[in-house]
Protein backbone atom coordinates (compact mmCIF):
# COMPACT_ATOMS: atom_id res chain seq x y z
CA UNK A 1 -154.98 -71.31 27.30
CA UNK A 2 -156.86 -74.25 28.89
CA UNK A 3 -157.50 -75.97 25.76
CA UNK A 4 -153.57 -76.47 25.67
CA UNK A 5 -153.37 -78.76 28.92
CA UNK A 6 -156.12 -81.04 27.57
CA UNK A 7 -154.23 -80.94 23.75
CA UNK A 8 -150.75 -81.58 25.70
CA UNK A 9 -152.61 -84.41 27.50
CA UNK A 10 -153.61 -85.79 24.30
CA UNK A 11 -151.07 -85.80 22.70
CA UNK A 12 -148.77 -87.58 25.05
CA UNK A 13 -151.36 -90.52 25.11
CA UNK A 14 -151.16 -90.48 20.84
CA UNK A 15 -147.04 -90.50 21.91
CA UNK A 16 -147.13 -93.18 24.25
CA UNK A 17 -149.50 -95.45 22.46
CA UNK A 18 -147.73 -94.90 18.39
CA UNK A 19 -144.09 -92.94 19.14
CA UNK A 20 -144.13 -92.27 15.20
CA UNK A 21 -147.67 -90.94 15.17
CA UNK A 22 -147.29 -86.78 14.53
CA UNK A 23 -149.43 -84.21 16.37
CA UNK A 24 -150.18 -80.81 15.67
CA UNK A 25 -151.18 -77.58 18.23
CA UNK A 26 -153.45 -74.95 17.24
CA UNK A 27 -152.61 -70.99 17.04
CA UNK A 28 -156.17 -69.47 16.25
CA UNK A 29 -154.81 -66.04 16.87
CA UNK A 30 -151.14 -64.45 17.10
CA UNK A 31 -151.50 -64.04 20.93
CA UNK A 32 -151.95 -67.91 21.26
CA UNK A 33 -148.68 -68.48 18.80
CA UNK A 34 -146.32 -68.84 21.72
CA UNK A 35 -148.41 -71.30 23.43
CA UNK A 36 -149.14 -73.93 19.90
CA UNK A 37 -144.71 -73.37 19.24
CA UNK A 38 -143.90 -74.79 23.12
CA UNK A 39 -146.34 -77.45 22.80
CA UNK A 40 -143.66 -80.14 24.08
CA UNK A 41 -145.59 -82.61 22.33
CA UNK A 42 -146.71 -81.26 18.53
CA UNK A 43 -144.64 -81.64 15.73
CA UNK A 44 -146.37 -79.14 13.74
CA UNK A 45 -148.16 -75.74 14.30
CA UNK A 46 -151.63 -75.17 12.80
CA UNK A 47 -152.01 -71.85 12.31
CA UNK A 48 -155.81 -70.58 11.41
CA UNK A 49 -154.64 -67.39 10.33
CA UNK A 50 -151.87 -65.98 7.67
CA UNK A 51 -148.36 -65.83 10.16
CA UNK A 52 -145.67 -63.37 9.66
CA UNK A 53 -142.94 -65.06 8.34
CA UNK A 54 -141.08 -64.16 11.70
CA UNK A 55 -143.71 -67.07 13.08
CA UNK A 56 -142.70 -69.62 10.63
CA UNK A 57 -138.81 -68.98 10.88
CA UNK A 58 -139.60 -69.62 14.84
CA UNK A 59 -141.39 -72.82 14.01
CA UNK A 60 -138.47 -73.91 12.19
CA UNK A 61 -135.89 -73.18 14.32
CA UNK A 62 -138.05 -75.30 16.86
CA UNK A 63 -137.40 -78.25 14.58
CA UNK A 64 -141.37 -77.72 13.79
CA UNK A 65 -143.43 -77.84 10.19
CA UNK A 66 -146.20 -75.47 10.00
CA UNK A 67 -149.65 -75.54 7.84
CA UNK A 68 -152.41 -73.75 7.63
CA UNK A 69 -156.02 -74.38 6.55
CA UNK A 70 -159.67 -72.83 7.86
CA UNK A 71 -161.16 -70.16 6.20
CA UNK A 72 -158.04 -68.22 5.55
CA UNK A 73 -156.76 -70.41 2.75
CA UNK A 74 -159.80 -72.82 2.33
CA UNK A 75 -162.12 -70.97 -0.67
CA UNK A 76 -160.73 -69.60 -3.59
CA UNK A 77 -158.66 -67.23 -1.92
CA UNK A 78 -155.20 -67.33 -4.24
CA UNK A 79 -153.73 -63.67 -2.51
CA UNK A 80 -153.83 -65.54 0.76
CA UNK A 81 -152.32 -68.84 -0.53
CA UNK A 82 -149.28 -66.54 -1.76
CA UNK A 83 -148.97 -64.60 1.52
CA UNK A 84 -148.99 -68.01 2.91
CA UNK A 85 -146.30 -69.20 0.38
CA UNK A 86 -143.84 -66.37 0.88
CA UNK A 87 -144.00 -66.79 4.91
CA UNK A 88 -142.51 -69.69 4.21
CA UNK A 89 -145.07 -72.39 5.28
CA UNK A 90 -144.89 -75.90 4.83
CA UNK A 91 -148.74 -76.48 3.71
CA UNK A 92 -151.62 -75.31 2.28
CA UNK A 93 -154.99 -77.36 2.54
CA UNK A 94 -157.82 -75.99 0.06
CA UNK A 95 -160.87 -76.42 -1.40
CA UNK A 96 -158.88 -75.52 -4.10
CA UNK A 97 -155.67 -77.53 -4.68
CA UNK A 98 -155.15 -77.68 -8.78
CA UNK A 99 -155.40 -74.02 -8.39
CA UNK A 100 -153.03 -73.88 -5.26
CA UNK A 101 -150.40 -75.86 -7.58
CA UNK A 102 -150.99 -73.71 -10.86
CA UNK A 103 -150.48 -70.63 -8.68
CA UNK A 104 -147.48 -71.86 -7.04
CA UNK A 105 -145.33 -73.17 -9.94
């Protein structure tokens, strides 16, 4: 978890310098969710991996928005984008985004 002191760090100086300005903290793994959700100063979680909607209902009862993108949801991948979609998650970014929306409506 060092990576989290230098993102905290960060982030307060993106704070301090634009108070409207919106950070995010990275989960690349489930054992590194607790760490990205206390984040004091991210307003979103970036998950890198599909998260059980358990993980998004957390995020939003943090007063959080979550979003996703790396190779998980990136390519053509349309099972993932629905997993992703049913947990509940805020945003999707693709290669793929007509396809996201077609799959979605």
């Amino acid at each position: 978890m060092s990576g989290y002191s230098w993102c905290n760090s960060t982030s307060e100086q993106i704070a301090a310098a634009c108070p409207q300005a919106q950070t995010a903290a990275v989960t690349n793994h489930l054992d590194e969710f607790a760490g990205a959700l206390s984040a004091a100063n991210a307003n979103w979680v970036y998950f890198r991996y599909l998260p059980p909607k358990a993980q998004i209902e957390a995020v939003q009862r943090a007063n959080k928005q979550a979003f996703i993108a790396g190779a998980t949801v990136a390519g053509h991948l349309p099972e993932n984008w629905q997993q992703a979609a049913h947990s509940g998650i805020g945003a999707i970014l693709t290669d793929y985004p007509l396809e996201l929306a077609e799959l979605l409506r």
